[in-house]
N, C-alpha and C. Protein backbone atom coordinates (compact mmCIF):
# COMPACT_ATOMS: atom_id res chain seq x y z
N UNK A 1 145.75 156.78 97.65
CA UNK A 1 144.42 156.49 98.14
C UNK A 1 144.48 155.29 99.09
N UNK A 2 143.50 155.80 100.05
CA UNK A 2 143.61 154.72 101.17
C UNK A 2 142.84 153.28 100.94
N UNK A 3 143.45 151.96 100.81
CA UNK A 3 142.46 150.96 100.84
C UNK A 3 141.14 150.48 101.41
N UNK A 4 140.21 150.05 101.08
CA UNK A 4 139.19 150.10 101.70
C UNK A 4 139.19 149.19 103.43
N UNK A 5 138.67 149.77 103.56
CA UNK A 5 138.56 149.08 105.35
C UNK A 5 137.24 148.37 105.01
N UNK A 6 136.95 147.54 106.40
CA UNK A 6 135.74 147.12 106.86
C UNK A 6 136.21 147.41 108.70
N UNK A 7 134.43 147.03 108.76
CA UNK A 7 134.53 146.80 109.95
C UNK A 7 134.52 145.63 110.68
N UNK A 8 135.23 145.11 111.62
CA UNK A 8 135.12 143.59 112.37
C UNK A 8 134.96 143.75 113.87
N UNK A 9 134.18 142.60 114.50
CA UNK A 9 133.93 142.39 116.17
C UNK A 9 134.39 141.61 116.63
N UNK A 10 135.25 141.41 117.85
CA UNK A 10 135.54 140.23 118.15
C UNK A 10 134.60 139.90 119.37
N UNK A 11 133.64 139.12 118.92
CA UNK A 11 132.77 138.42 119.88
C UNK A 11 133.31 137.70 120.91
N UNK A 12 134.23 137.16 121.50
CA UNK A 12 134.77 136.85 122.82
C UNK A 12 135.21 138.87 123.66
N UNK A 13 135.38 139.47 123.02
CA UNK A 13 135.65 140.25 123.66
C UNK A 13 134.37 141.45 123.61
N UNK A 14 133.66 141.02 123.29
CA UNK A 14 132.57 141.63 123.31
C UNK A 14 131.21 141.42 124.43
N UNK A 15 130.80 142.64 125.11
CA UNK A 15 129.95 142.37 125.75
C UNK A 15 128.30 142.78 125.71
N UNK A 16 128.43 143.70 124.50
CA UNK A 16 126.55 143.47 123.67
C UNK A 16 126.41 145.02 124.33
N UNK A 17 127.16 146.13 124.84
CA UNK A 17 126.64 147.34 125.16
C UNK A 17 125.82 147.95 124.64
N UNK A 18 126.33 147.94 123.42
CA UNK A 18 125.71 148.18 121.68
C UNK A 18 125.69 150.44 121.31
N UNK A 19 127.07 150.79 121.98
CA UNK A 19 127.03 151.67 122.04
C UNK A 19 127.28 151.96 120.01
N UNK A 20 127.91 150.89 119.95
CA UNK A 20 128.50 151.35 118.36
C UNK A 20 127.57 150.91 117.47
N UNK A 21 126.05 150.51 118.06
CA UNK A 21 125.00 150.24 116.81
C UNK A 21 124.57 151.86 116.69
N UNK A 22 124.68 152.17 118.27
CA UNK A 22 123.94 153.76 118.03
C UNK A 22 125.00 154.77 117.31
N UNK A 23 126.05 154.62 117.13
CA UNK A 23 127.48 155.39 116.61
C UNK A 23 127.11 155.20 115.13
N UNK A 24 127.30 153.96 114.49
CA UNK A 24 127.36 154.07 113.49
C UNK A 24 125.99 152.96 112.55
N UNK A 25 125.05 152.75 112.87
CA UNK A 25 124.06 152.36 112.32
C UNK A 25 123.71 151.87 110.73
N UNK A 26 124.15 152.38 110.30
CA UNK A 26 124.88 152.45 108.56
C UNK A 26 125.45 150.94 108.61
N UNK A 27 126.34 150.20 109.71
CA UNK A 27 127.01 149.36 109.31
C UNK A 27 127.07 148.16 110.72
N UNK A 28 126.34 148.54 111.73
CA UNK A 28 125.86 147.88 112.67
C UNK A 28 124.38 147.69 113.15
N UNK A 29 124.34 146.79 113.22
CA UNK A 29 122.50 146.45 114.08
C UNK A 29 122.85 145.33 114.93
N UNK A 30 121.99 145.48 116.19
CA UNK A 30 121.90 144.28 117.22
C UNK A 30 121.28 143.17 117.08
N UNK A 31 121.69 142.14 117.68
CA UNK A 31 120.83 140.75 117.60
C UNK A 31 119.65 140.57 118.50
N UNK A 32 118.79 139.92 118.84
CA UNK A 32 118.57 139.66 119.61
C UNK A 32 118.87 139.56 121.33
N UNK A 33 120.01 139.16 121.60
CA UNK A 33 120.66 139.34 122.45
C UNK A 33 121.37 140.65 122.98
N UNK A 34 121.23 141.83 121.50
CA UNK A 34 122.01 143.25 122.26
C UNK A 34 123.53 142.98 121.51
N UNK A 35 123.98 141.93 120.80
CA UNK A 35 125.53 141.63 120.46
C UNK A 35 125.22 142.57 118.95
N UNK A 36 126.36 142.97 118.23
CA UNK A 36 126.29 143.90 117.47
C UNK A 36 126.35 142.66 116.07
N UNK A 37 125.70 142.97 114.81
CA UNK A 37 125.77 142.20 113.78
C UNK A 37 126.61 143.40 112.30
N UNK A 38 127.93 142.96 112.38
CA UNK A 38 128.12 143.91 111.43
C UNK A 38 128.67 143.81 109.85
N UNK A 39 128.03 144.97 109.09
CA UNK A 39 128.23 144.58 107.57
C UNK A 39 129.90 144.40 107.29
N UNK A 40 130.00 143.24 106.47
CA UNK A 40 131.15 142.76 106.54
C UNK A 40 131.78 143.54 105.31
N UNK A 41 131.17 144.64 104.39
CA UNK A 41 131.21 144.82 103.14
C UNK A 41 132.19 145.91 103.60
N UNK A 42 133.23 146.43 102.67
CA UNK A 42 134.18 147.78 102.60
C UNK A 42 133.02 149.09 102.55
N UNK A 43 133.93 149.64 103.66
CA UNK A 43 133.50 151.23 103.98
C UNK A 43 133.98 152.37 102.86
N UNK A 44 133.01 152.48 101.96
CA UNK A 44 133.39 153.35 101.11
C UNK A 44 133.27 155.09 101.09
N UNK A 45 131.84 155.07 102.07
CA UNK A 45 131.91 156.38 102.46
C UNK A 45 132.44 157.15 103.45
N UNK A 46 132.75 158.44 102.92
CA UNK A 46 133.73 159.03 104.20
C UNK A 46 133.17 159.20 105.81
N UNK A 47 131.70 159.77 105.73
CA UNK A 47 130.98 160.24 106.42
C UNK A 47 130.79 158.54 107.76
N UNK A 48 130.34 157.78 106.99
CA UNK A 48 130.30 156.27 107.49
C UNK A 48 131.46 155.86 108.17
N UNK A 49 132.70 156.13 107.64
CA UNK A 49 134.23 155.85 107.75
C UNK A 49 134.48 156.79 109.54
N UNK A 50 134.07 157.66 109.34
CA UNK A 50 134.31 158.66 110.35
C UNK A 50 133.40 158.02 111.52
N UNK A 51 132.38 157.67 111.62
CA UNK A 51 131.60 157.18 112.47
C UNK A 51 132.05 155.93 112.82
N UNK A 52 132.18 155.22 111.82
CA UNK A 52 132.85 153.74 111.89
C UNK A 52 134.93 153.87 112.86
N UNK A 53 135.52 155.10 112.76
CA UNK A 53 136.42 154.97 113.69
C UNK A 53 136.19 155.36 114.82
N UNK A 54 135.02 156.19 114.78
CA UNK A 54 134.41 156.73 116.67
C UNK A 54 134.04 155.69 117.26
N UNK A 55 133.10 154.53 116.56
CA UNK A 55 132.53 153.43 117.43
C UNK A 55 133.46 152.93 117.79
N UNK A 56 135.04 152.39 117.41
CA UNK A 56 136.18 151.62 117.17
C UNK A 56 137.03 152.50 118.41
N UNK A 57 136.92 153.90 118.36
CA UNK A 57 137.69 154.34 119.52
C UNK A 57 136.57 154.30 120.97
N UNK A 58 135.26 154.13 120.75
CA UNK A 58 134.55 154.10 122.06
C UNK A 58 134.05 152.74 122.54
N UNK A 59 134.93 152.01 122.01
CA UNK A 59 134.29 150.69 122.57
C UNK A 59 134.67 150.46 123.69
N UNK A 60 133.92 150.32 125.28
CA UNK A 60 134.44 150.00 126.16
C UNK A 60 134.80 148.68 126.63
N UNK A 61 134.93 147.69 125.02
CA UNK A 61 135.74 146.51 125.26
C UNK A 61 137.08 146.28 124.16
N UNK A 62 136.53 147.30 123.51
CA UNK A 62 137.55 147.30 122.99
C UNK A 62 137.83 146.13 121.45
N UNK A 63 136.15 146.10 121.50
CA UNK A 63 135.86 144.40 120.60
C UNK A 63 135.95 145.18 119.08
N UNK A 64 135.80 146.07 118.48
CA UNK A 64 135.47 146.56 117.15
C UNK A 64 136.81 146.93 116.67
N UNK A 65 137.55 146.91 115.36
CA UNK A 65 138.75 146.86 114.82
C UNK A 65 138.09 147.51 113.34
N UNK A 66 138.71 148.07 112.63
CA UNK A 66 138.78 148.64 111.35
C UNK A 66 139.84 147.58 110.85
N UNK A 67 139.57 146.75 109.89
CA UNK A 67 140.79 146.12 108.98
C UNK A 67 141.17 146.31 107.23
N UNK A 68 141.48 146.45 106.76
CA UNK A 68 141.89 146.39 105.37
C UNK A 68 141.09 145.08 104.64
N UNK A 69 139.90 145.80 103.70
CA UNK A 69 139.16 144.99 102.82
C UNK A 69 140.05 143.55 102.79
N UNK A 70 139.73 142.48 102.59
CA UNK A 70 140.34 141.21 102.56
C UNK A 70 139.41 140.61 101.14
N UNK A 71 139.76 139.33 100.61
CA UNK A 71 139.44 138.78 99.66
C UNK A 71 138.09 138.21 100.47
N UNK A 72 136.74 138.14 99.51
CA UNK A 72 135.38 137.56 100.07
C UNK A 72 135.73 135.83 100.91
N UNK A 73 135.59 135.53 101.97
CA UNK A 73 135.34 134.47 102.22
C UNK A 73 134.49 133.55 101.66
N UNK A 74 135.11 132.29 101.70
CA UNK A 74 134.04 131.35 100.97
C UNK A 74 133.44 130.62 101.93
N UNK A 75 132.22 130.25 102.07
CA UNK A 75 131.54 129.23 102.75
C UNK A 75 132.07 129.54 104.43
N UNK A 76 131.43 130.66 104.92
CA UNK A 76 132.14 131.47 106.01
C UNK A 76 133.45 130.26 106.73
N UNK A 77 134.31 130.37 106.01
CA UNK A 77 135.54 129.91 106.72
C UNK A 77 137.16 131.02 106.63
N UNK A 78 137.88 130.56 107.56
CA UNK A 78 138.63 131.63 107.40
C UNK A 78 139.89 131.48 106.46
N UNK A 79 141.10 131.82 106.63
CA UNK A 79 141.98 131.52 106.59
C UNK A 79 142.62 130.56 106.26
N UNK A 80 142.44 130.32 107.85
CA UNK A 80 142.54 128.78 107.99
C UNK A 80 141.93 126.97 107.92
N UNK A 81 140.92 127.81 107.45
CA UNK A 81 139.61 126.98 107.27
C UNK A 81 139.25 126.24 108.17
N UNK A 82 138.87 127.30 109.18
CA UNK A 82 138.42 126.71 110.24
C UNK A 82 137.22 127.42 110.50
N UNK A 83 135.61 127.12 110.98
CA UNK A 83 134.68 128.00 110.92
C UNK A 83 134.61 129.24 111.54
N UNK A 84 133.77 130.34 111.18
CA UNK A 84 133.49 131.52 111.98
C UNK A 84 132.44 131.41 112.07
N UNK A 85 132.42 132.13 113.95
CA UNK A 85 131.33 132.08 114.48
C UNK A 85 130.27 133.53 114.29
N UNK A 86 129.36 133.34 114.62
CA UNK A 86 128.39 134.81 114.74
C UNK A 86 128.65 134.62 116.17
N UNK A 87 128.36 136.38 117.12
CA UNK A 87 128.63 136.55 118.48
C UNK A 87 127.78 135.54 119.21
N UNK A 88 126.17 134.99 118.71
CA UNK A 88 125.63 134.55 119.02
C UNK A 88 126.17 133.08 119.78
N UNK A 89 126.64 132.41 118.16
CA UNK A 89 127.40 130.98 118.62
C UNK A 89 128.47 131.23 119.33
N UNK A 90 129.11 132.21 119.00
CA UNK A 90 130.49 131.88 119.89
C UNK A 90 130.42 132.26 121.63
N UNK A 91 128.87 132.68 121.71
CA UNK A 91 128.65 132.95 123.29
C UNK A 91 127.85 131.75 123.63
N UNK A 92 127.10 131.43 122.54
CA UNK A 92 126.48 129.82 123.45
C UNK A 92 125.24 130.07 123.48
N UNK A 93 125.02 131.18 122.94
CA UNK A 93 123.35 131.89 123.36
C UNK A 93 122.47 131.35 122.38
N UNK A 94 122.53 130.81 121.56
CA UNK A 94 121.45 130.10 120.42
C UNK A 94 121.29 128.54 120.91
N UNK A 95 122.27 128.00 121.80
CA UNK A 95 122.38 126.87 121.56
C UNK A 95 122.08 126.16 123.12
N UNK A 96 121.05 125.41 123.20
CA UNK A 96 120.50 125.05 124.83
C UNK A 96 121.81 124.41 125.27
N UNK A 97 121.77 124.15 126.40
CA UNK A 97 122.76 123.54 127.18
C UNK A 97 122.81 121.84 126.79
N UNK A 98 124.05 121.15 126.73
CA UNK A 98 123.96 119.66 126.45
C UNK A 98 123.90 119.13 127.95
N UNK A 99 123.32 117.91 127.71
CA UNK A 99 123.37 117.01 128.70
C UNK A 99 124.21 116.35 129.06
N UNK A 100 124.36 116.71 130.52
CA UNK A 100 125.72 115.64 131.09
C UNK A 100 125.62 113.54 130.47
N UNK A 101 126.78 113.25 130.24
CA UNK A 101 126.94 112.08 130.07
C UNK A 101 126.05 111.06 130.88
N UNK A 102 126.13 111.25 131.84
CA UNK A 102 125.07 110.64 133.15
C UNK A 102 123.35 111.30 132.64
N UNK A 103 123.35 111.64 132.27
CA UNK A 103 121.85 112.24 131.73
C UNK A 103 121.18 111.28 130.47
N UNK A 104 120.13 111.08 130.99
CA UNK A 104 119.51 110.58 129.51
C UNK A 104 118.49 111.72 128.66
N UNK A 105 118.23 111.92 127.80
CA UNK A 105 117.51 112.59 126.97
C UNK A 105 116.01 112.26 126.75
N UNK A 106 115.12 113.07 127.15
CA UNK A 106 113.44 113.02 126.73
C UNK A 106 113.37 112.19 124.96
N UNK A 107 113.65 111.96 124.51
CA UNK A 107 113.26 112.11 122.95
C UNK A 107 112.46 110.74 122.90
């Protein structure tokens, strides 16, 4: 028996098409922005599984990966314990622009 998969995005290589929210829906929805938000939980059904490798073969970035269930993260850090981002943060899109050094701030 095959181990459980999930599904993962890599948000730098991702560009928000959102062809694979419409592919597989079950385990993707968009943000705000159109970037895909996906369930991090193991793919247990077959039917889901099958959809979940079509989005993974039609990505025209190539950002979606099938990986082998992993142990739950704690306190979203990885590995290495270093943070993970949502596509959101790691594009910059939640977060206004900082002010140049030479800039002073309204507050």
């Amino acid at each position: 028996m095959e181990p459980p998969q999930r599904l993962r995005v890599n948000p730098i290589a991702c560009d928000g098409v959102g062809y694979c929210a419409e592919i597989v829906p079950e385990l993707i929805f968009l943000d705000d922005w159109g970037f895909p938000v996906v369930d991090a939980g193991p793919i247990t059904n077959d039917a889901v599984m099958r959809h979940a490798r079509r989005a993974v073969a039609t990505c025209p970035r190539l950002a979606l990966l099938l990986t082998e269930q992993e142990e739950a993260p704690t306190a979203r850090t990885t590995s290495r314990n270093s943070p993970t981002l949502t596509v959101a943060e790691a594009t910059g899109a939640i977060h206004p622009p900082r002010a140049h050094s030479g800039e002073q701030s309204m507050h």
